[in-house]
PDB file of N, CA and C in Angstrom:
ATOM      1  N   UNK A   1     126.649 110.784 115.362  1.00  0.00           N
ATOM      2  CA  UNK A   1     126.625 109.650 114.454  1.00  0.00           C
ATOM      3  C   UNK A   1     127.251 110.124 113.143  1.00  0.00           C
ATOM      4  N   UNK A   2     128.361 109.743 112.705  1.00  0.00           N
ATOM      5  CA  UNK A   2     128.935 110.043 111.307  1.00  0.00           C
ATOM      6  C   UNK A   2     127.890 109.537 110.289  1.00  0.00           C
ATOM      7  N   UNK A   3     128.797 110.068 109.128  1.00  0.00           N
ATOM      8  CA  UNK A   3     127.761 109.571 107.978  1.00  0.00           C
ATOM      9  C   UNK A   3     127.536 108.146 107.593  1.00  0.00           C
ATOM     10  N   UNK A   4     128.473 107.172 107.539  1.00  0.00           N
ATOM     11  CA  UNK A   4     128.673 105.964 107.199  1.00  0.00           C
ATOM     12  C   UNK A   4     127.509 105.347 108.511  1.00  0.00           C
ATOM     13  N   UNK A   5     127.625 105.820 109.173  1.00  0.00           N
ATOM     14  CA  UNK A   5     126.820 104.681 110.455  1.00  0.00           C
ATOM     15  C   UNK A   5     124.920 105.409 110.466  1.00  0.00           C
ATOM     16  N   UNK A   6     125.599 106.598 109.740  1.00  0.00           N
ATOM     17  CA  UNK A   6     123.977 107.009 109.950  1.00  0.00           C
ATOM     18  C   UNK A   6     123.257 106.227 108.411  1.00  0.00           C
ATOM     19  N   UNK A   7     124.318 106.548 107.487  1.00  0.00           N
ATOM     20  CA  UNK A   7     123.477 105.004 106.055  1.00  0.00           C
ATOM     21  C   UNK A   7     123.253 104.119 106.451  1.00  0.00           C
ATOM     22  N   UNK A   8     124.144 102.907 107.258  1.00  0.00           N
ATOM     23  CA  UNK A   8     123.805 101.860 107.807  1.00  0.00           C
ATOM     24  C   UNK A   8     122.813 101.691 108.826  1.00  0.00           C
ATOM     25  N   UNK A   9     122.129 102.764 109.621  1.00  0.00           N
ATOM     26  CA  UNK A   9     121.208 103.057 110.630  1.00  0.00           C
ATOM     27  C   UNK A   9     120.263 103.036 109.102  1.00  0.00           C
ATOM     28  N   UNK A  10     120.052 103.735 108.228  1.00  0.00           N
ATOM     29  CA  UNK A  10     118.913 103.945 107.694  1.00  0.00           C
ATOM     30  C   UNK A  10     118.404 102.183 107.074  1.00  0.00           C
ATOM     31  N   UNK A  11     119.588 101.957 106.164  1.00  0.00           N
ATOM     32  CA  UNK A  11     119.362 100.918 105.641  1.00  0.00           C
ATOM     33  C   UNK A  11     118.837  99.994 106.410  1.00  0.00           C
ATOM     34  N   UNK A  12     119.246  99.447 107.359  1.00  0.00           N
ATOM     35  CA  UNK A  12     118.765  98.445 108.559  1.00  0.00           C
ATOM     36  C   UNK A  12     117.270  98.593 109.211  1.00  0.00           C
ATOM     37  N   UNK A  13     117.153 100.328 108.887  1.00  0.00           N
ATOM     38  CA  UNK A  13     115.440 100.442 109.237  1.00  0.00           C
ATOM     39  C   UNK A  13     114.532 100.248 107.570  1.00  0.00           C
ATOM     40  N   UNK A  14     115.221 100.627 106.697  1.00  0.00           N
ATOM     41  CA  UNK A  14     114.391 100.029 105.541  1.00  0.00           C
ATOM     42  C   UNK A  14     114.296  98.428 105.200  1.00  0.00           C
ATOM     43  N   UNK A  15     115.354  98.255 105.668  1.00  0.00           N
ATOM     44  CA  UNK A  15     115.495  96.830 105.414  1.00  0.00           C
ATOM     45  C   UNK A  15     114.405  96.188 106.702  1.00  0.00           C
ATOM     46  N   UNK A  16     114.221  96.267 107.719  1.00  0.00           N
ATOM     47  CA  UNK A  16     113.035  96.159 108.775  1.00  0.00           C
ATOM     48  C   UNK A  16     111.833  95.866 108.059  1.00  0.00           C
ATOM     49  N   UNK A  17     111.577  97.067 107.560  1.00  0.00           N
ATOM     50  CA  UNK A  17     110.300  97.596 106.958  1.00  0.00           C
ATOM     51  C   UNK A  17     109.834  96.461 105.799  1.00  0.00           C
ATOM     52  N   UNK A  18     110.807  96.269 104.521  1.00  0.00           N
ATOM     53  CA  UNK A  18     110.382  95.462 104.033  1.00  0.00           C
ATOM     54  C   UNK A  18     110.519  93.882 104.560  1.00  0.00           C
ATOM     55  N   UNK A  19     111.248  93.718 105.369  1.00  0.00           N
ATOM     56  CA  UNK A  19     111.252  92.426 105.957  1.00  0.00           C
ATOM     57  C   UNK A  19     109.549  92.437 106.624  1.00  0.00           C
ATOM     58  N   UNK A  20     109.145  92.989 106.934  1.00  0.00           N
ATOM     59  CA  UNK A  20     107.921  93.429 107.826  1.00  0.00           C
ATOM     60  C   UNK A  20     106.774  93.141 106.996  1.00  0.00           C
ATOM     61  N   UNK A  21     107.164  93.969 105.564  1.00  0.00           N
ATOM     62  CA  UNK A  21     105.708  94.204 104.765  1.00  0.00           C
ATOM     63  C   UNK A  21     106.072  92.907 103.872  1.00  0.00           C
ATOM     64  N   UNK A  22     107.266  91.834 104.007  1.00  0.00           N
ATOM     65  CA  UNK A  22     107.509  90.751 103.478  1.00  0.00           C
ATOM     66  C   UNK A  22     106.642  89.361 104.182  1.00  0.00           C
ATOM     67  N   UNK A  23     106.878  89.737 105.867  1.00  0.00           N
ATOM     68  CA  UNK A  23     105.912  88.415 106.677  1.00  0.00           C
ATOM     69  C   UNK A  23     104.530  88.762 106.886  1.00  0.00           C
ATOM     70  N   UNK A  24     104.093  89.749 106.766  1.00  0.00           N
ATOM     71  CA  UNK A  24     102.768  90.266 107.288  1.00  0.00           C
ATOM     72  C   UNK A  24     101.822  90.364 106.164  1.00  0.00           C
ATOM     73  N   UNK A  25     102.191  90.345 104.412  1.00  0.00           N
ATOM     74  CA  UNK A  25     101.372  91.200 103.586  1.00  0.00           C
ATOM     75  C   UNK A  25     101.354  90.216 102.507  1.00  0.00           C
ATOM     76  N   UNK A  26     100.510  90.092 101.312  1.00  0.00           N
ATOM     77  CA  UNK A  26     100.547  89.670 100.632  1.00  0.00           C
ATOM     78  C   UNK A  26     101.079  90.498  98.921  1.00  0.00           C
ATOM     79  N   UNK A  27     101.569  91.552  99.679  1.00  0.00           N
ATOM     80  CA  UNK A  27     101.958  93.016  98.087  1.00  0.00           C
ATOM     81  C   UNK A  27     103.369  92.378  97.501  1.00  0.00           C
ATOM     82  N   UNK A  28     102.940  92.776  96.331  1.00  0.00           N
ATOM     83  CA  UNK A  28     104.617  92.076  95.452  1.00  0.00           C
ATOM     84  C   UNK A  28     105.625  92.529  96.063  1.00  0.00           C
ATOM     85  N   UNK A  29     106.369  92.173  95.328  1.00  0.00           N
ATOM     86  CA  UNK A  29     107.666  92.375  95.909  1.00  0.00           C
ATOM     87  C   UNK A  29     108.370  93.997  95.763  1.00  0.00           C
ATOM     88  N   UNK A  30     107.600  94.266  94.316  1.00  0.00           N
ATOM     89  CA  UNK A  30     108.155  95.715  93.919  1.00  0.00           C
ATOM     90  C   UNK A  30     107.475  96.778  94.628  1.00  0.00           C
ATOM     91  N   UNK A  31     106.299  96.071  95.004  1.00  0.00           N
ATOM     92  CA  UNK A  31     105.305  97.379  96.201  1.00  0.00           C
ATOM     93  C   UNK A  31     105.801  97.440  97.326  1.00  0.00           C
ATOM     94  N   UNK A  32     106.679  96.462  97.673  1.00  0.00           N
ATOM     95  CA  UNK A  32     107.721  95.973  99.193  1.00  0.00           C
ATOM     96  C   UNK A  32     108.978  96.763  99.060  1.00  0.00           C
ATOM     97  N   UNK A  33     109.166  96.933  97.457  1.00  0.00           N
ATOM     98  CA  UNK A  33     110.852  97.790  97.766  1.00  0.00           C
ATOM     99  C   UNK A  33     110.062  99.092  97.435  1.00  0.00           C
ATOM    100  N   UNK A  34     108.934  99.714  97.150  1.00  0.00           N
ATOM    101  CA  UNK A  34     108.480 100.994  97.193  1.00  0.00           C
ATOM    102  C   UNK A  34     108.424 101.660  98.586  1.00  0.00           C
ATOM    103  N   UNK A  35     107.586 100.904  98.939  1.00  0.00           N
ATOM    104  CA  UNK A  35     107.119 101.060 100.613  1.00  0.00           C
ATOM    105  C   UNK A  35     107.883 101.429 101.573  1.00  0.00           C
ATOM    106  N   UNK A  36     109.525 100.516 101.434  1.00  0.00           N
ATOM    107  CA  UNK A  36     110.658 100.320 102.534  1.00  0.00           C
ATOM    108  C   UNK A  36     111.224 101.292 101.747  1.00  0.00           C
ATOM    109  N   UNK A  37     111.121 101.835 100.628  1.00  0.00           N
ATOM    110  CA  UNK A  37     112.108 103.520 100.799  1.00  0.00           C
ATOM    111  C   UNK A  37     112.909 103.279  99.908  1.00  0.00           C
ATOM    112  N   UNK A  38     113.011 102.139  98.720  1.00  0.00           N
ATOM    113  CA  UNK A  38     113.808 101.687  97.534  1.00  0.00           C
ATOM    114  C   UNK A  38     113.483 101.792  96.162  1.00  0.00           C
ATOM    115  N   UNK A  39     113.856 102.863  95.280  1.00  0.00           N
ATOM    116  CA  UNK A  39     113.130 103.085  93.777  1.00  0.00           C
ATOM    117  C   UNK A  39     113.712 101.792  92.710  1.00  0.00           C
ATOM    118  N   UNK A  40     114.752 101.056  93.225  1.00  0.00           N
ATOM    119  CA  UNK A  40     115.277  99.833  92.440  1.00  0.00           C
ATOM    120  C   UNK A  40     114.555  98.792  92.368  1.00  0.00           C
ATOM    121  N   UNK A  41     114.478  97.943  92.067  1.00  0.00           N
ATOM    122  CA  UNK A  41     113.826  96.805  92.498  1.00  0.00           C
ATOM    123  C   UNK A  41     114.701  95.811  92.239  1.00  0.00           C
ATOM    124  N   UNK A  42     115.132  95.924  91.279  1.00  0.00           N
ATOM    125  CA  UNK A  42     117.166  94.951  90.816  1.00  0.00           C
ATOM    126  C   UNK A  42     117.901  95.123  92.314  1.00  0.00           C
ATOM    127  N   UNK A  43     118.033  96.214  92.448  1.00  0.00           N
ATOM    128  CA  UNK A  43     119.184  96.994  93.658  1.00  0.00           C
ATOM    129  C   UNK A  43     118.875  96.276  94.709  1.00  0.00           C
ATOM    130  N   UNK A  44     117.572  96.352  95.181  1.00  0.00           N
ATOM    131  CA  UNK A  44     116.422  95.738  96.500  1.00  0.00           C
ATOM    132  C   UNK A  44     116.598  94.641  96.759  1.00  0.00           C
ATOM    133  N   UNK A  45     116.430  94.300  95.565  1.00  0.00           N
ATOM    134  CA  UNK A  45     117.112  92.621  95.635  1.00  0.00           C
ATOM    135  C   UNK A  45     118.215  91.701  96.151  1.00  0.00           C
ATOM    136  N   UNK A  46     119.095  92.664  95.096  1.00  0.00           N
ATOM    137  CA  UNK A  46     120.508  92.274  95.084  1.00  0.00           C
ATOM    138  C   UNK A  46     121.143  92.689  96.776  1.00  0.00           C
ATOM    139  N   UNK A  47     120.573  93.316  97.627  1.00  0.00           N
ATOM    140  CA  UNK A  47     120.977  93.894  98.758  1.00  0.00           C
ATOM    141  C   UNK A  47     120.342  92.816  99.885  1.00  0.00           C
ATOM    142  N   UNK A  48     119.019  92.657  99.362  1.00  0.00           N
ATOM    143  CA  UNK A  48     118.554  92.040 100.161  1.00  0.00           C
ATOM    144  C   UNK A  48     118.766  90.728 100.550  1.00  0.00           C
ATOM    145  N   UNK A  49     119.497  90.062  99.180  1.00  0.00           N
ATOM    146  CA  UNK A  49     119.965  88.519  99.278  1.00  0.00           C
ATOM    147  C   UNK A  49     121.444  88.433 100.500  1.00  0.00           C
ATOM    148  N   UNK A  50     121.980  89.855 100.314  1.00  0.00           N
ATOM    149  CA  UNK A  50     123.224  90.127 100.740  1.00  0.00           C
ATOM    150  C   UNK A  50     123.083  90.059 101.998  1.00  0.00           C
ATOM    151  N   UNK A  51     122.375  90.657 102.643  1.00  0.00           N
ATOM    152  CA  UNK A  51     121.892  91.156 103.813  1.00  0.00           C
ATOM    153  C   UNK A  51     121.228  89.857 104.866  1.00  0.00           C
ATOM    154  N   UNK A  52     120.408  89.343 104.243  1.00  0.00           N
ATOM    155  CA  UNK A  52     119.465  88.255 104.698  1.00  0.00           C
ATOM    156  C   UNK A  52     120.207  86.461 104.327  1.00  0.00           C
ATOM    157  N   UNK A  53     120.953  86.537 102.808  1.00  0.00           N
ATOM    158  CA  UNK A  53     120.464  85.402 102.607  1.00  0.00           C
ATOM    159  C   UNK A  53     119.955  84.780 101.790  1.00  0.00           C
ATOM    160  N   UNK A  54     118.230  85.052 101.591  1.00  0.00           N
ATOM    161  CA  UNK A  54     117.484  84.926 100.751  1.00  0.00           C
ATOM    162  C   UNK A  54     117.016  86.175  99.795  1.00  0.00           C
ATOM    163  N   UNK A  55     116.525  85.596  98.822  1.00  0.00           N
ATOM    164  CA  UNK A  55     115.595  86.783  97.891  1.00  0.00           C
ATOM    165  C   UNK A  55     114.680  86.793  98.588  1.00  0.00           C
ATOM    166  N   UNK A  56     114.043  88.034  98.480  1.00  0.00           N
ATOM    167  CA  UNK A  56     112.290  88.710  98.953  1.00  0.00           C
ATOM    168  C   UNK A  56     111.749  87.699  99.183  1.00  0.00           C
ATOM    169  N   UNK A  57     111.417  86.543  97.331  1.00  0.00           N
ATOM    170  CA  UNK A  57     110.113  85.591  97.216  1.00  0.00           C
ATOM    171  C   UNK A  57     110.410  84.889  98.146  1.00  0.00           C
ATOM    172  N   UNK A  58     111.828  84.407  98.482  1.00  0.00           N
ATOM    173  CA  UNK A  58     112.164  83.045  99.245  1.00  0.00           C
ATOM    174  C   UNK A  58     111.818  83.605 100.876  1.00  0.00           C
ATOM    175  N   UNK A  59     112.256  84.598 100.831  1.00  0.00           N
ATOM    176  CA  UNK A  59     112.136  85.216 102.351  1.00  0.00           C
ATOM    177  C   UNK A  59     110.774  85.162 103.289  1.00  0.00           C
ATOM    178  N   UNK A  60     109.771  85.466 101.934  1.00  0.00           N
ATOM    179  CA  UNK A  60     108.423  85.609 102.275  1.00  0.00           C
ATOM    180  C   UNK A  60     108.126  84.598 102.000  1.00  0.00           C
ATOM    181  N   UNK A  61     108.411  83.594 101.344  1.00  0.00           N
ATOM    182  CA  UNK A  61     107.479  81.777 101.398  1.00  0.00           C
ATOM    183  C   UNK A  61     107.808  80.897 102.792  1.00  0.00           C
ATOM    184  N   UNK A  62     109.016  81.519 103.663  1.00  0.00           N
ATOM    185  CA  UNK A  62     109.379  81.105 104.932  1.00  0.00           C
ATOM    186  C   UNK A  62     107.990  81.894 106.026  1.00  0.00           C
ATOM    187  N   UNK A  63     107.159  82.775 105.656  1.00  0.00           N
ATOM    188  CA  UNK A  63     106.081  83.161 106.182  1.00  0.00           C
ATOM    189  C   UNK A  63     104.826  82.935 105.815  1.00  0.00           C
ATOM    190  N   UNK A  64     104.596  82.818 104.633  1.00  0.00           N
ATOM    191  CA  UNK A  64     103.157  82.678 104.595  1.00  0.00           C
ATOM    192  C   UNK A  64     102.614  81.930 103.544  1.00  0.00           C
ATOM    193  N   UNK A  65     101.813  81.473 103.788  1.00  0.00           N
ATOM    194  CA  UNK A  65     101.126  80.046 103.425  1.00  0.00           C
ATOM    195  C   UNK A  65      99.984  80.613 102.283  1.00  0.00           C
TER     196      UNK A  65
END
């Protein structure tokens, strides 16, 4: 696995993780980019809209009530 595919292997499992601790949990959002392996929380964001779509909040109001 080169390097470029092994970042994108990682990212895709952090990105899991907080998608995970996004439908299942009620922890902010900044305890969600701690958890999944992200010291940004701007960065977390900005990746995550990229990635998904939505922001975190929006991501997680599609789960839980």
């Amino acid at each position: 696995m080169n390097r470029v595919n092994r970042g994108q292997w990682i990212q895709g499992l952090k990105l899991q993780a907080a998608r995970a601790l996004l439908e299942d949990t009620h922890l902010p959002v900044s305890e969600v980019c701690l958890r999944s392996g992200y010291l940004d929380q701007a960065s977390f964001s900005r990746l995550f809209k990229r990635k998904t779509g939505l922001t975190p909040g929006d991501y997680r109001s599609h789960f839980l009530v």
